[in-house]
Every structure is written in structure tokens, then in C-alpha cells.
Protein backbone atom coordinates (compact mmCIF):
# COMPACT_ATOMS: atom_id res chain seq x y z
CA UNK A 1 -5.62 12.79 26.58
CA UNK A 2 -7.27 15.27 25.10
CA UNK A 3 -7.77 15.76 21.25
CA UNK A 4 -4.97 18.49 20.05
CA UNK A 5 -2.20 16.60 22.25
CA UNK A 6 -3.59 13.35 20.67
CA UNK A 7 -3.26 14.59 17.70
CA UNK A 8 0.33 16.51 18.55
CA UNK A 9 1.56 13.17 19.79
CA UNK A 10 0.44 11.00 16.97
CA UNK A 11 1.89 12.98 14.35
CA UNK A 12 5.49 13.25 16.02
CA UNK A 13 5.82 9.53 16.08
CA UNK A 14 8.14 7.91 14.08
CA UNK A 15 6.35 5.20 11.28
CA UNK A 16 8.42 2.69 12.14
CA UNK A 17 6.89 2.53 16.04
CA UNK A 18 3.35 1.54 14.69
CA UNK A 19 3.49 0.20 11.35
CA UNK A 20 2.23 -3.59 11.18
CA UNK A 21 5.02 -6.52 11.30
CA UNK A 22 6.17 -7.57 7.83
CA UNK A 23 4.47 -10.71 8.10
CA UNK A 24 0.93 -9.56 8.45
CA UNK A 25 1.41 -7.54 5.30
CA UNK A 26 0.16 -8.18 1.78
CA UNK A 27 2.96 -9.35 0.16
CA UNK A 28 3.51 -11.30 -2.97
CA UNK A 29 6.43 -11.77 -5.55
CA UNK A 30 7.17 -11.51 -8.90
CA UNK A 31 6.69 -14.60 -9.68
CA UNK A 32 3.55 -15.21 -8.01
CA UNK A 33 0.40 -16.02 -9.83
CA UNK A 34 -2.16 -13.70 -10.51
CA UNK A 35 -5.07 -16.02 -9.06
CA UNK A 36 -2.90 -15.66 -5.78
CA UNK A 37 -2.83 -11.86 -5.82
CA UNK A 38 -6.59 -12.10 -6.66
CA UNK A 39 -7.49 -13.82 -3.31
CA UNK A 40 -5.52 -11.48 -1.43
CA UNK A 41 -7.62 -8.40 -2.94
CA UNK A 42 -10.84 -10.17 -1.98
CA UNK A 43 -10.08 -8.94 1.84
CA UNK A 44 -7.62 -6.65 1.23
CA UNK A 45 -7.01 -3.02 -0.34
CA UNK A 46 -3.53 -3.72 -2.13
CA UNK A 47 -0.23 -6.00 -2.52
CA UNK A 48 3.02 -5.05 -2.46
CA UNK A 49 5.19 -7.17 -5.19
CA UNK A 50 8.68 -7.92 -4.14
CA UNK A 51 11.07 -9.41 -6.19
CA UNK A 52 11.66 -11.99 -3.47
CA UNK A 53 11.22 -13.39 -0.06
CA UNK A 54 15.18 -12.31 0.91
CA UNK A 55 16.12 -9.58 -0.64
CA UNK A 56 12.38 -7.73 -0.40
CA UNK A 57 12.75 -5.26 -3.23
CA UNK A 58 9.87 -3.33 -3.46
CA UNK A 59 9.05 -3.63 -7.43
CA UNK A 60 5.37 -2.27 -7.02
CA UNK A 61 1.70 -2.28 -5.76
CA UNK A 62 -1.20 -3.81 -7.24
CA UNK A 63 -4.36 -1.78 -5.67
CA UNK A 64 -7.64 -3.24 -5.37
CA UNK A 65 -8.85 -1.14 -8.67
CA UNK A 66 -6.53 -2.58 -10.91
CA UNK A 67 -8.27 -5.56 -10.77
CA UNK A 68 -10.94 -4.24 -12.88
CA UNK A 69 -7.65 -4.07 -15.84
CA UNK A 70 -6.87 -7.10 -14.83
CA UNK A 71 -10.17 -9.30 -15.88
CA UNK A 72 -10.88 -6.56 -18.94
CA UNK A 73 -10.48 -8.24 -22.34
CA UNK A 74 -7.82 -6.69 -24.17
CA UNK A 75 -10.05 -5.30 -27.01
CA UNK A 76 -11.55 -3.46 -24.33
CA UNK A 77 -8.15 -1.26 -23.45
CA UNK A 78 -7.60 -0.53 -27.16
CA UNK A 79 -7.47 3.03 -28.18
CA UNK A 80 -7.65 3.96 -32.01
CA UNK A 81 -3.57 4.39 -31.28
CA UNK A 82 -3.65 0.79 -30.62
CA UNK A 83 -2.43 -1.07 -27.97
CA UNK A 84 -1.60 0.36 -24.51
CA UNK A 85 0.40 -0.02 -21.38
CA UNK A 86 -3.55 -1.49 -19.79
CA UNK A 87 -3.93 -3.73 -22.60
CA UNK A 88 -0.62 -6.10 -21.28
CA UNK A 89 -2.21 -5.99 -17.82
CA UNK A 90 -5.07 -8.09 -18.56
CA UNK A 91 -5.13 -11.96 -17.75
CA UNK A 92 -6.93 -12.11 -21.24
CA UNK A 93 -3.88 -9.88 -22.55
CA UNK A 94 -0.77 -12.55 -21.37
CA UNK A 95 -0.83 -11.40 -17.89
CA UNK A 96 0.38 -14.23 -15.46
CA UNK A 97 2.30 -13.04 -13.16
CA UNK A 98 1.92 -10.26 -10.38
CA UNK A 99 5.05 -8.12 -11.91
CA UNK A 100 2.97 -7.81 -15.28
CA UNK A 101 0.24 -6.04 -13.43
CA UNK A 102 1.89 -4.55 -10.70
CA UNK A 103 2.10 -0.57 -10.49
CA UNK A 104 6.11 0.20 -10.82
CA UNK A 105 7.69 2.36 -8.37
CA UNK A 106 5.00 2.21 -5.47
CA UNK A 107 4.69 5.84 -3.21
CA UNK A 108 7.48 5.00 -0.23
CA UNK A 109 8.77 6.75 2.78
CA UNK A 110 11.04 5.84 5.26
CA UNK A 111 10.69 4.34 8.45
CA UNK A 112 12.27 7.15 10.48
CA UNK A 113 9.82 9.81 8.87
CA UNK A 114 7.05 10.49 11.27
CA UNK A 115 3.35 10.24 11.14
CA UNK A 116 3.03 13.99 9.62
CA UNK A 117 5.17 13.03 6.93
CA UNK A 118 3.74 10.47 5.92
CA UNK A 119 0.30 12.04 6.10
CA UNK A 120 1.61 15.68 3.73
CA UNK A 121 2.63 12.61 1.43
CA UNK A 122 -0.84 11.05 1.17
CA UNK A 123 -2.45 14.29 0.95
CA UNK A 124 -0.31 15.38 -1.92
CA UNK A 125 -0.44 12.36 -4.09
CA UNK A 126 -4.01 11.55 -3.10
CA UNK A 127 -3.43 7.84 -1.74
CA UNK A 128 -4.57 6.09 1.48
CA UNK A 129 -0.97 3.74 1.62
CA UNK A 130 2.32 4.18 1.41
CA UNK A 131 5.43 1.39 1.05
CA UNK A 132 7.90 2.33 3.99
CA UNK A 133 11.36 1.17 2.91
CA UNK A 134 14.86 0.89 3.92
CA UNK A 135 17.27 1.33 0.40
CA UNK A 136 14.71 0.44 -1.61
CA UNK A 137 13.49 -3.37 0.01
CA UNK A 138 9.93 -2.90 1.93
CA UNK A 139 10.43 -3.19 5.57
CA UNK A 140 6.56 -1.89 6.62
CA UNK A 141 3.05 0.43 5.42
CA UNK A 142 1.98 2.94 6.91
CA UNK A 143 -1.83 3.72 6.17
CA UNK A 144 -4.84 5.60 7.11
CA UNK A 145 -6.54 2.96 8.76
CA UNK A 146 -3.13 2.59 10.89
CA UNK A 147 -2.85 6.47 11.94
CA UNK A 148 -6.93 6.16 12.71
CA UNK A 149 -5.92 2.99 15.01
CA UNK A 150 -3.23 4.98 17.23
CA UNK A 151 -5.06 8.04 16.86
CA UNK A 152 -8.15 6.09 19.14
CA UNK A 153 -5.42 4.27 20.69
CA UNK A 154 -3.78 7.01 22.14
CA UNK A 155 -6.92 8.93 23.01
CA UNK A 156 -8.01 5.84 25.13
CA UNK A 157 -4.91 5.93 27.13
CA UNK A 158 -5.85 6.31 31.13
CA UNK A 159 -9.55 5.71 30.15
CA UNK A 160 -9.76 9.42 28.84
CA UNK A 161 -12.12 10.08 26.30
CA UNK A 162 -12.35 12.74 23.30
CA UNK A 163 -13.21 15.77 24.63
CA UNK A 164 -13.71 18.53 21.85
């Protein structure tokens, strides 16, 4: 296949037809610890927080970055305002859960949009990941590293290479 009708191909597809199973996903809840959320950033990018296991509403996304927050003293979030939003996401701060660190209202799409979409979205916003949900409970991600993956994937396809 050659490069352009890769690249048509890929970005017709619907999300939903490559994004990973639920189960391999990051995924946390609420309620869950912040030392657990911790040793899912050491090999991964982000977590999504759910509320729970059942209902899966998306509450937010803790990104690899916020971590930094996360292990900051709290003296070192104050502004000469005072205190900020940073300042309660600090373990040192009262943090103990994943929901007080977790980003609120995460980027979604839905899992009928198509690759294209989904890509416009992470150009516009400037992020790499985006929650694909069904009335608001996570159901999938779609991601650059996933759209890379069936980008080669489909331009291996018959044992055709890239041809520019």
C-alpha cells in the first residue's frame, strides 16, 4: 500500500476499530491511592480516573507531568496571592487520593469519530491522548502511538513497503 492511500485509509477509520481493549488501559479510581497511580506513571504516560469499576465515569487524567505537583511541597506552589489550585495537589499538601490530583474534564471524543478527528483534536489542543467515551463513561484512548501503530500496520499489509 502505498503512502497517501495509507494514510487515506488510516484516517477514515473509525476509533473505535483500533483503540486498545479497556483492560489494557491505565485506569484507576477515585478512590485509589496515589502510590498506586505513581507506579502506573513509572511505565506509562497517563491514567484515566473513573469514579468506578461499573459505572466508568470518566472524572479525569493524571499525565505523567503532574507528578512533578504531586511530590512538590506545598510552600513551593504558593504565590504571594496565597494558596492555589497546585498547592491541594501535592501529597505534602493532603493529597491522597487520585481524584485530588486528577485533571477534571479530560479531552474526549467518541468512538464513532474517525482517526482524522481525533487527530484535528490533538493538533488543536496540543495533546498526544484523548479519552474516547460513550455518555460520558470511558469506553477506549485513542493516541499517537496508536495511529503510528496502524499507520505501519497498514503499510505492511501484502508485504508492501513505504514507497515515497
Amino acid at each position: 500500500m502505498e503512502i497517501e492511500s495509507a494514510i487515506e485509509t488510516l484516517n477514515s477509520l473509525k476509533i473505535s476499530s483500533i483503540m486498545p481493549r479497556i483492560e489494557t488501559m491505565p485506569v484507576v479510581t477515585a478512590q485509589s491511592d496515589i502510590l498506586s497511580v505513581l507506579k502506573i506513571l513509572r511505565t506509562r504516560h497517563h491514567v484515566w480516573v473513573v469514579s468506578d469499576r461499573d459505572s466508568m465515569e470518566l472524572l479525569g487524567v493524571i499525565r505523567y507531568l503532574d507528578v512533578v505537583d504531586i511530590l512538590l511541597p506545598p510552600e513551593a506552589h504558593r504565590f504571594k496571592l496565597g494558596m492555589t489550585s497546585r498547592t491541594m495537589k501535592s501529597l505534602l499538601g493532603g493529597a491522597a487520593k487520585a481524584v485530588d490530583v486528577a485533571e477534571p474534564n479530560p479531552l474526549s471524543i467518541g468512538g464513532d469519530a474517525t482517526v482524522l478527528d481525533a487527530l484535528m483534536k490533538m493538533r488543536k489542543y496540543r495533546v498526544q491522548v484523548l479519552a474516547v467515551v460513550d455518555e460520558g463513561r470511558l469506553i477506549g484512548e485513542i493516541s499517537l502511538r496508536i495511529v503510528i501503530d496502524e499507520l505501519l500496520r497498514l503499510l505492511r499489509v501484502g508485504g508492501a513497503s513505504w514507497r515515497q
